[in-house]
N, C-alpha and C. Protein backbone atom coordinates (compact mmCIF):
# COMPACT_ATOMS: atom_id res chain seq x y z
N UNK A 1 0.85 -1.15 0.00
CA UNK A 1 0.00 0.00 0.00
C UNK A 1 0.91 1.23 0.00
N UNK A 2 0.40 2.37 -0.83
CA UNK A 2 1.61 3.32 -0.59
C UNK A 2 0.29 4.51 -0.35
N UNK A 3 1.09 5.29 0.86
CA UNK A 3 -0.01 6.26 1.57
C UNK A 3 1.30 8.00 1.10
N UNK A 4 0.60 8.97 0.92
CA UNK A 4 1.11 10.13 0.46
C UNK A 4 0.71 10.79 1.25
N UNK A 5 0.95 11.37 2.10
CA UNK A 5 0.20 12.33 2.73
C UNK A 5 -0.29 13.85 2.15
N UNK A 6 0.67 14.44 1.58
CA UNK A 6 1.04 16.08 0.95
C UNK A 6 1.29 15.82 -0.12
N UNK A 7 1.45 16.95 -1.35
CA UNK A 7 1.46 16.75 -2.43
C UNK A 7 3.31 17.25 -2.35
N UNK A 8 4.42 16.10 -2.94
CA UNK A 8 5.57 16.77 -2.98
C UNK A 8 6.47 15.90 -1.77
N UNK A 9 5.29 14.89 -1.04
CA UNK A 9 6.22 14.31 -0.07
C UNK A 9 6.93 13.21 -0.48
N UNK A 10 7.48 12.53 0.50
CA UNK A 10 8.09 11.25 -0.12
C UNK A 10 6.65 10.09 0.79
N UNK A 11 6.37 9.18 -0.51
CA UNK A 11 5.50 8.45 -0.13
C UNK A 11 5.84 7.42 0.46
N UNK A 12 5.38 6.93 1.42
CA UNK A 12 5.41 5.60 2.27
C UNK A 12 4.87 4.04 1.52
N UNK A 13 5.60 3.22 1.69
CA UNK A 13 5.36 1.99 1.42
C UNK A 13 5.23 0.78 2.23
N UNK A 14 4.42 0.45 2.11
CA UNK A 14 4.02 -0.89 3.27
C UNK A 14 3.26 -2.28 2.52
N UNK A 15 4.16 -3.00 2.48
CA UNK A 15 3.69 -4.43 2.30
C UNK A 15 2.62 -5.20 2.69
N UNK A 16 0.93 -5.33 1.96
CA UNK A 16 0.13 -5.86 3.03
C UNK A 16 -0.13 -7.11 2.07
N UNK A 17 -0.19 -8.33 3.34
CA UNK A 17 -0.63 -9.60 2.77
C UNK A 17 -1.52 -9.72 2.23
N UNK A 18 -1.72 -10.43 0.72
CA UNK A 18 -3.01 -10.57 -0.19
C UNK A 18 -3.99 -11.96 0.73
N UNK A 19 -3.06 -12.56 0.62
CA UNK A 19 -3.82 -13.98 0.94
C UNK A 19 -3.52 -14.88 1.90
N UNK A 20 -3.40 -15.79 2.30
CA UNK A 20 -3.09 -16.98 3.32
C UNK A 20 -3.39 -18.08 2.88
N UNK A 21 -3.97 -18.31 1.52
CA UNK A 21 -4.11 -19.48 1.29
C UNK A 21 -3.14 -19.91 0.22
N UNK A 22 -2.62 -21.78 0.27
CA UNK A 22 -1.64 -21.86 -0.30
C UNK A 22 -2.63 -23.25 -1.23
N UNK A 23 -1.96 -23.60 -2.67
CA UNK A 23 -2.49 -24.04 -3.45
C UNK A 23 -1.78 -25.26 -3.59
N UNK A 24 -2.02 -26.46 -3.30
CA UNK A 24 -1.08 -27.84 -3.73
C UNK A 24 -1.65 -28.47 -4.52
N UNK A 25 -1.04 -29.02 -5.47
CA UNK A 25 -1.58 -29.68 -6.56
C UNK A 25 -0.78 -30.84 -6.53
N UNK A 26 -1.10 -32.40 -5.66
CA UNK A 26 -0.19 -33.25 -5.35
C UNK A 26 -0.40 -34.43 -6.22
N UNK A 27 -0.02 -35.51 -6.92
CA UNK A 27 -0.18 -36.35 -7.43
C UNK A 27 0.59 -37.48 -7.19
N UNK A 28 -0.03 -39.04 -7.12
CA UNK A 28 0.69 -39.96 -5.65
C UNK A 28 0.78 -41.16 -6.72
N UNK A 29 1.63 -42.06 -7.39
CA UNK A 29 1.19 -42.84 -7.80
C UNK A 29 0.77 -44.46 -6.75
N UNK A 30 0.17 -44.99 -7.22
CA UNK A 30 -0.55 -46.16 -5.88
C UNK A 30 0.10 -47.73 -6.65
N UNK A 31 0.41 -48.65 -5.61
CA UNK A 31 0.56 -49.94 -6.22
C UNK A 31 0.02 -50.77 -5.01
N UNK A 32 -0.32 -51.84 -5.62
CA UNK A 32 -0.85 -52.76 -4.95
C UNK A 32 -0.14 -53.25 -3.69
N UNK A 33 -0.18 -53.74 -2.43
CA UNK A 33 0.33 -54.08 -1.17
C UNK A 33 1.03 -53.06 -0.56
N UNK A 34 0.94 -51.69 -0.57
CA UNK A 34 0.99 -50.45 -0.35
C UNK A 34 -0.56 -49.90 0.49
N UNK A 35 -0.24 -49.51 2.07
CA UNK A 35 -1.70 -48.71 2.29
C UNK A 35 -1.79 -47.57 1.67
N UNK A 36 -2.26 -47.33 0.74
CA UNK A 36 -3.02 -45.83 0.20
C UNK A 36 -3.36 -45.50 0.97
N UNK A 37 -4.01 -45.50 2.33
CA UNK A 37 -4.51 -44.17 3.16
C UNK A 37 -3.46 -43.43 3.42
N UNK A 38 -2.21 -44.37 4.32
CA UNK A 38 -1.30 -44.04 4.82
C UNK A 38 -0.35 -43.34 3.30
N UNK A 39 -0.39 -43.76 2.26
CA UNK A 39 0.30 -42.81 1.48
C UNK A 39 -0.18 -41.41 1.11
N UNK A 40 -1.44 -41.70 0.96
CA UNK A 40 -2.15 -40.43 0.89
C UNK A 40 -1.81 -39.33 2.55
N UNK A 41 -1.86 -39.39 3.56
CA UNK A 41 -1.61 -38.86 4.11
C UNK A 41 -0.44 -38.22 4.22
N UNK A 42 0.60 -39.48 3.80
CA UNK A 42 2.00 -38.20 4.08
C UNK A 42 2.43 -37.41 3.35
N UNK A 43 1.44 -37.35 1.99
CA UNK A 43 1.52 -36.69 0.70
C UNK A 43 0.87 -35.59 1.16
N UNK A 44 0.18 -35.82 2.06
CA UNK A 44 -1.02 -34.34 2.41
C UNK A 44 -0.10 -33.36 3.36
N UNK A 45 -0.31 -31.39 2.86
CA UNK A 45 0.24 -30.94 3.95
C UNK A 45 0.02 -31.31 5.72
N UNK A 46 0.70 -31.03 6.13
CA UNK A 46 0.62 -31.61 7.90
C UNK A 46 -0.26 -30.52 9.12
N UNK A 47 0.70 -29.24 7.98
CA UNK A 47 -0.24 -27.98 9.00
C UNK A 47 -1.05 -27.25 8.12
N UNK A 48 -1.38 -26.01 8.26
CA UNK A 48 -2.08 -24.79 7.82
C UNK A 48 -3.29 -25.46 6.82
N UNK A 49 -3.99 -26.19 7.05
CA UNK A 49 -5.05 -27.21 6.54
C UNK A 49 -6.32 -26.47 6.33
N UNK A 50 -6.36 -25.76 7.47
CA UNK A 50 -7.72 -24.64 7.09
C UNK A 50 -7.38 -23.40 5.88
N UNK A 51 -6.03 -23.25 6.04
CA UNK A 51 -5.71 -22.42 4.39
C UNK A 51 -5.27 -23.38 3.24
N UNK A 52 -5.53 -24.25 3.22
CA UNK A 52 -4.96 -24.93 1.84
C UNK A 52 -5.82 -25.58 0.80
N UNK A 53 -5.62 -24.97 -0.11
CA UNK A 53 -6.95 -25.84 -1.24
C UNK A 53 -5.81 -26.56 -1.83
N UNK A 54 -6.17 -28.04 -1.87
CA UNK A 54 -5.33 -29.07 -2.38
C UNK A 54 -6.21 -29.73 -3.53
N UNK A 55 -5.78 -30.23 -4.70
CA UNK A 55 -6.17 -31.04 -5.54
C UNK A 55 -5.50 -32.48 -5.86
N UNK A 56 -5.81 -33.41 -5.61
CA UNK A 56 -5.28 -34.41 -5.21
C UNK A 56 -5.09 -35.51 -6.40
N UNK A 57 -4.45 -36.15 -6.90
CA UNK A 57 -4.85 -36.75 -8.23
C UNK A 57 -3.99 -38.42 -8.00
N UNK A 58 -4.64 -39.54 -8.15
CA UNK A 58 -4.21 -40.41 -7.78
C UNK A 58 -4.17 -41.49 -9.18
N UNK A 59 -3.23 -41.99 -9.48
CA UNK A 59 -2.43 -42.92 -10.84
C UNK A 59 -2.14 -44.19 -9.85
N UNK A 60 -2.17 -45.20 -10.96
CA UNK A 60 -1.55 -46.31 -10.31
C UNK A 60 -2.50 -47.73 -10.42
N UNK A 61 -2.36 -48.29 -9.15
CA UNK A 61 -3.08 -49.74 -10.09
C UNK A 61 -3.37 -49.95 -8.12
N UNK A 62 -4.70 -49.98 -7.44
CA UNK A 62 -5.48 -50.81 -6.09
C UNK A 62 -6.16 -51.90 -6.42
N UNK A 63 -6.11 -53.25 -5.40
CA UNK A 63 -6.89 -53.71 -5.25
C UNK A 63 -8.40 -53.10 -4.81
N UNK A 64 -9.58 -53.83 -5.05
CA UNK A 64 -10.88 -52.86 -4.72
C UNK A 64 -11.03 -52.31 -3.20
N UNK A 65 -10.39 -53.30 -2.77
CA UNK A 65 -10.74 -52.58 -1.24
C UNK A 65 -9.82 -51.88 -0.73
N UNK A 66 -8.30 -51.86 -1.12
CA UNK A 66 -7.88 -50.80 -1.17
C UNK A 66 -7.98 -49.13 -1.75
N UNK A 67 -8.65 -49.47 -3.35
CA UNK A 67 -9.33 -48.13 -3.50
C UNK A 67 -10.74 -47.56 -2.68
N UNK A 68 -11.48 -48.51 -2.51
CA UNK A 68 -12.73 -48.06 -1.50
C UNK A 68 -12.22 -47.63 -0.56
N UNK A 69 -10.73 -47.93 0.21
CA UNK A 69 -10.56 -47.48 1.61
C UNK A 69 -10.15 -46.14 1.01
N UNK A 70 -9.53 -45.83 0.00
CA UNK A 70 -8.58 -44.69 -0.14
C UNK A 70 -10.02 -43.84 -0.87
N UNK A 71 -11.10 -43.92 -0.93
CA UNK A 71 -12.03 -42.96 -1.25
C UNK A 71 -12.86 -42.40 -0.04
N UNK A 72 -12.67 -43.66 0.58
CA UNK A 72 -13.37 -42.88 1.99
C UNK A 72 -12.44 -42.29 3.06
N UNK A 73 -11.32 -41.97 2.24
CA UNK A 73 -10.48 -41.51 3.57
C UNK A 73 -10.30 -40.43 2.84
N UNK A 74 -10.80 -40.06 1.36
CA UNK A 74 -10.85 -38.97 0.51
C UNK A 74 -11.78 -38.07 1.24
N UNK A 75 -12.92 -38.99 0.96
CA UNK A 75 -14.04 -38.41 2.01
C UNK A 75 -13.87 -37.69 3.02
N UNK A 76 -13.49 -38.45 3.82
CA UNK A 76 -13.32 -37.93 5.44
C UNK A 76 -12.36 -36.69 5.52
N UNK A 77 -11.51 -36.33 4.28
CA UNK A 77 -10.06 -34.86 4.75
C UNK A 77 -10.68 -33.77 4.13
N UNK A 78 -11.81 -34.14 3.29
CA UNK A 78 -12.57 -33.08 2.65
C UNK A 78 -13.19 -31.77 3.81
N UNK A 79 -13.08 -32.21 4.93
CA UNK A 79 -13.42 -30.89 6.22
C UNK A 79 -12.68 -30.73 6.52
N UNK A 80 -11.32 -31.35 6.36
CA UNK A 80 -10.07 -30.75 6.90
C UNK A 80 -9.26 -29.55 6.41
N UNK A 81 -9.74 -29.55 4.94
CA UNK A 81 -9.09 -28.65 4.34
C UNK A 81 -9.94 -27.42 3.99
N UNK A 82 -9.48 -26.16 3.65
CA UNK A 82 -10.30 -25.39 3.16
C UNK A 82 -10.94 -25.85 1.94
N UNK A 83 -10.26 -26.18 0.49
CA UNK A 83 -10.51 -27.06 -0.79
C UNK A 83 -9.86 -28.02 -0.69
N UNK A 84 -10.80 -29.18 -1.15
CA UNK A 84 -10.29 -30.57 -1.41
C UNK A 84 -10.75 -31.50 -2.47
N UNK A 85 -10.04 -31.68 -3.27
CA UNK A 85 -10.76 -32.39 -4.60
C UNK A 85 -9.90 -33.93 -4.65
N UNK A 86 -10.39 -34.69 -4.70
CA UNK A 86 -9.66 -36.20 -4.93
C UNK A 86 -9.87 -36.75 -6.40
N UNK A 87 -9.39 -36.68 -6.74
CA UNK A 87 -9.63 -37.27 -8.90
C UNK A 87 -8.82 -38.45 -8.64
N UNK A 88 -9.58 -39.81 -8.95
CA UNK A 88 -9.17 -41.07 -8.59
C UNK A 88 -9.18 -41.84 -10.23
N UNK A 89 -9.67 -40.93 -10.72
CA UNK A 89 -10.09 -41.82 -12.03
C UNK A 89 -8.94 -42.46 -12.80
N UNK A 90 -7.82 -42.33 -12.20
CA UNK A 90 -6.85 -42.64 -13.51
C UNK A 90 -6.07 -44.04 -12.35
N UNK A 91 -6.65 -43.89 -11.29
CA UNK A 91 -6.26 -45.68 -10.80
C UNK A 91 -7.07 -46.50 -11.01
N UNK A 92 -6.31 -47.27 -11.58
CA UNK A 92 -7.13 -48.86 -12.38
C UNK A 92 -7.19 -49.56 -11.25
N UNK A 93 -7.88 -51.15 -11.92
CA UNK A 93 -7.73 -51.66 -10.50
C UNK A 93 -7.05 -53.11 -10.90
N UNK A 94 -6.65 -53.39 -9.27
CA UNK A 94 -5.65 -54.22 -9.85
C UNK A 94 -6.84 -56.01 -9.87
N UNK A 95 -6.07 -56.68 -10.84
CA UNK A 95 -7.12 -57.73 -11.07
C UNK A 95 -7.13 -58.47 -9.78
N UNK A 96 -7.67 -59.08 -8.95
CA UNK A 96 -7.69 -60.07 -7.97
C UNK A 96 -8.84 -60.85 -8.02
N UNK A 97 -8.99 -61.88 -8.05
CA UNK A 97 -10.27 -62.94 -8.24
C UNK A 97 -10.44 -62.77 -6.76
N UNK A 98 -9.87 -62.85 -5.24
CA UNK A 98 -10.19 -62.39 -4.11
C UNK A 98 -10.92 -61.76 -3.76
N UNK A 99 -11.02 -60.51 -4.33
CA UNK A 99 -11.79 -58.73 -4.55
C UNK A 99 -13.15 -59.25 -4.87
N UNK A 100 -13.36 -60.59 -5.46
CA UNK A 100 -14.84 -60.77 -6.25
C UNK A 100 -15.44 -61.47 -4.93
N UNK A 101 -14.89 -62.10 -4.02
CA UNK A 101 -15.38 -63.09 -2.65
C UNK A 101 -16.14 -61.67 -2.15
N UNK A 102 -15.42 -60.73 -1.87
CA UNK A 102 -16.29 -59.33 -1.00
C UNK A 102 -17.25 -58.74 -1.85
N UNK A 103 -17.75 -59.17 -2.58
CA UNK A 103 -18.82 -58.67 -3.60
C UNK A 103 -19.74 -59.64 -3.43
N UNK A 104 -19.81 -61.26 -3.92
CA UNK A 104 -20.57 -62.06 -3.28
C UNK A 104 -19.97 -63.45 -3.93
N UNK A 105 -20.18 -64.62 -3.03
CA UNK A 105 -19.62 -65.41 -3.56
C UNK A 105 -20.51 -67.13 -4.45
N UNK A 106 -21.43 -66.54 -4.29
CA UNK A 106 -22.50 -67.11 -5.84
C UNK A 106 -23.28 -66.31 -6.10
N UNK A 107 -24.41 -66.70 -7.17
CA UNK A 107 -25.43 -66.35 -7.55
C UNK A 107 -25.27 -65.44 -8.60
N UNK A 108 -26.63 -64.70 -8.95
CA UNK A 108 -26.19 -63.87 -9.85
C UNK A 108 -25.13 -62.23 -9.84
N UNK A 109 -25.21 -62.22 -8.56
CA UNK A 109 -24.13 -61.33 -8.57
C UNK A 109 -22.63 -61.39 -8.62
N UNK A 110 -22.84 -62.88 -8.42
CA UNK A 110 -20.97 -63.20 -8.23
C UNK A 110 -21.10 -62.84 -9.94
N UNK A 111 -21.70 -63.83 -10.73
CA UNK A 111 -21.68 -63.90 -11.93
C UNK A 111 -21.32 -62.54 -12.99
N UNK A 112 -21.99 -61.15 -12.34
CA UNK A 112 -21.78 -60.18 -12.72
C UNK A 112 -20.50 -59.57 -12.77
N UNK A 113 -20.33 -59.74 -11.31
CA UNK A 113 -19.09 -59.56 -11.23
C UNK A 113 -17.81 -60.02 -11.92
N UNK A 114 -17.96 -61.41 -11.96
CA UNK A 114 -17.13 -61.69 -12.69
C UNK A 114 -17.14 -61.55 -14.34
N UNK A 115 -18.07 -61.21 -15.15
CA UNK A 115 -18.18 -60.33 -16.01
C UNK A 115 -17.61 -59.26 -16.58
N UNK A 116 -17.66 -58.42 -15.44
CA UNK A 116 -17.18 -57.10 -15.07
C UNK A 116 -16.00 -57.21 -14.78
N UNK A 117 -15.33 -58.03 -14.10
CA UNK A 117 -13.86 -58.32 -13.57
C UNK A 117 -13.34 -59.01 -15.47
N UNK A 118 -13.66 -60.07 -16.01
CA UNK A 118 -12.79 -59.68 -16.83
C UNK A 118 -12.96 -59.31 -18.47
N UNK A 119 -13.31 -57.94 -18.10
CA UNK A 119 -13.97 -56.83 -18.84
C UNK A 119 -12.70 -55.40 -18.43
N UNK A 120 -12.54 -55.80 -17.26
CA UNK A 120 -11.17 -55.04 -17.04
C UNK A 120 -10.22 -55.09 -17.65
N UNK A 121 -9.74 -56.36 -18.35
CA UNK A 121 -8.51 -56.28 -18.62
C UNK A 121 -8.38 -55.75 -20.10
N UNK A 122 -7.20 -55.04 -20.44
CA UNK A 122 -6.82 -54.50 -21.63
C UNK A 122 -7.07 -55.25 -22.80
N UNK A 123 -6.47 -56.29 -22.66
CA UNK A 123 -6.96 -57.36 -23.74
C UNK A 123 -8.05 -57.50 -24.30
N UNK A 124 -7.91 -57.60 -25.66
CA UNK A 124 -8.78 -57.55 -26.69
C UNK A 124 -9.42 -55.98 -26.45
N UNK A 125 -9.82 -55.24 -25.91
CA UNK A 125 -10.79 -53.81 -25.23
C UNK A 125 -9.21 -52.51 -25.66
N UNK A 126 -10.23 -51.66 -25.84
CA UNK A 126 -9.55 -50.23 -25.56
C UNK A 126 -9.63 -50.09 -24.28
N UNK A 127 -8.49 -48.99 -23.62
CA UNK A 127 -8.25 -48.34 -22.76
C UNK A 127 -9.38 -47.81 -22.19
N UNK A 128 -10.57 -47.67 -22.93
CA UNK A 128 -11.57 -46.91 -22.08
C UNK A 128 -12.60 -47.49 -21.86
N UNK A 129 -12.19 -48.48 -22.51
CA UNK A 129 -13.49 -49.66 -22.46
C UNK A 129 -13.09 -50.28 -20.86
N UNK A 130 -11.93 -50.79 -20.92
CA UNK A 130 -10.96 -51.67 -19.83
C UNK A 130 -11.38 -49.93 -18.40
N UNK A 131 -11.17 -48.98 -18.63
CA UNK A 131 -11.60 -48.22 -17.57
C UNK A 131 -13.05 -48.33 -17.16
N UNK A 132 -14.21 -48.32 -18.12
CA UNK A 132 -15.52 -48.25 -17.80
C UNK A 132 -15.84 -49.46 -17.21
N UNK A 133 -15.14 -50.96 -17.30
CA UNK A 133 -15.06 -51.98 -16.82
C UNK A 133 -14.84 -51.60 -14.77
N UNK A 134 -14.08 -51.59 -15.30
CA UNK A 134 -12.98 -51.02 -13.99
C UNK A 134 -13.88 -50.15 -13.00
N UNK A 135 -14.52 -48.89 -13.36
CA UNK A 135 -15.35 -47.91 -12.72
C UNK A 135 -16.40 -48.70 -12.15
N UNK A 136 -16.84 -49.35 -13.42
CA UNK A 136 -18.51 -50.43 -12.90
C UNK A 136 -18.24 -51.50 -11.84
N UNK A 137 -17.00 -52.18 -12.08
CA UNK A 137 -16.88 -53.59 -10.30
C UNK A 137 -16.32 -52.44 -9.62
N UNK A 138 -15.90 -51.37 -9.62
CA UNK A 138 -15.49 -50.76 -8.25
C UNK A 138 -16.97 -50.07 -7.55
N UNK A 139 -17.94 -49.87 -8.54
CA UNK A 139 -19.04 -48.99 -8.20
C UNK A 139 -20.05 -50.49 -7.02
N UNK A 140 -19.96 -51.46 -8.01
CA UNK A 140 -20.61 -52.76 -7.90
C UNK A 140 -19.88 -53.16 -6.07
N UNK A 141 -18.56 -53.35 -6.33
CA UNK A 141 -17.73 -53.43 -5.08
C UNK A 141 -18.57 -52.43 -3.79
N UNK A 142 -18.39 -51.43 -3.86
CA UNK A 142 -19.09 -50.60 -3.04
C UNK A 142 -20.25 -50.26 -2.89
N UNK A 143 -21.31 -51.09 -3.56
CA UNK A 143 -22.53 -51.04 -3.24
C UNK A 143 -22.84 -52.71 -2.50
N UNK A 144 -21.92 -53.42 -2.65
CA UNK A 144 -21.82 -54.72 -2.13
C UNK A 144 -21.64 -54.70 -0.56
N UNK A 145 -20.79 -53.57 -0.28
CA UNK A 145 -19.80 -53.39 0.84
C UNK A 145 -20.69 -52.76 1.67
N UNK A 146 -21.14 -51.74 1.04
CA UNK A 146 -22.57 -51.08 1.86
C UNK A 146 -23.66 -51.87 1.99
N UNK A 147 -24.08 -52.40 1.63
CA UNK A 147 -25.30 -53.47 1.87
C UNK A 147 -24.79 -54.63 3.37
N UNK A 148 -23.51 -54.85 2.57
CA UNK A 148 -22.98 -55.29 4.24
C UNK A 148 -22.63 -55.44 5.44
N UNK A 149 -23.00 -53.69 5.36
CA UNK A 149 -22.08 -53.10 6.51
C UNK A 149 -23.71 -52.77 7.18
């Protein structure tokens, strides 16, 4: 800020802070037998949380219940921060016939599932086909998980 008092004086200058908020734009890649919560956290700033708008962007390859854990722990930092955005879309998932037992283990839903599971894989499919695969047993996964809980 610069204050003049008189016309002819020498003007004063004073430095005033615009803002307090700081902007992180962090990106984590994820692999399988790795906790993602715990990576996600130490990726996250530690202090000044009420000033920080963070955008969070996560690559890499989870098992399903490792990405379900790492969305609800997305969930949960979203009050911690002033802005918080989690963009998960670009972690695939990793194949496990295991992942399909926590979904259900006959009937017609196992069946779906397993459909959907290998509908994931790249083979023979485009990249976005093998993602929309991928989106649908993780969506399927977590509506399984909730019904159970």
């Amino acid at each position: 800020m610069v204050d003049i008092d008189m016309h002819g004086d020498t003007p004063r200058v004073e430095q005033v802070p615009l803002g307090k908020y700081t902007w992180h734009r962090i990106e984590v890649e994820f692999f399988s037998g790795i906790d993602p919560v715990t990576i996600l956290e130490e990726a996250l700033p530690k202090t000044g949380r009420d000033f920080a708008l963070v955008r969070f962007i996560g690559t890499g390859r989870l098992g399903l219940s490792d990405l379900a854990a790492l969305r609800a722990a997305c969930e949960k930092l979203e009050d911690e921060f002033h802005f918080f955005e989690a963009n998960l879309v670009k972690v695939g998932i990793e194949q496990n016939v295991d992942d399909l037992n926590l979904i259900a283990e006959a009937g017609a839903l196992r069946v779906a599932a397993e459909s959907i599971f290998e509908a994931t894989s790249i083979e023979g499919r485009t990249e976005e086909d093998a993602r929309i695969a991928q989106m649908a047993l993780s969506h399927l996964f977590f509506l399984a998980q909730e019904t159970a809980t």
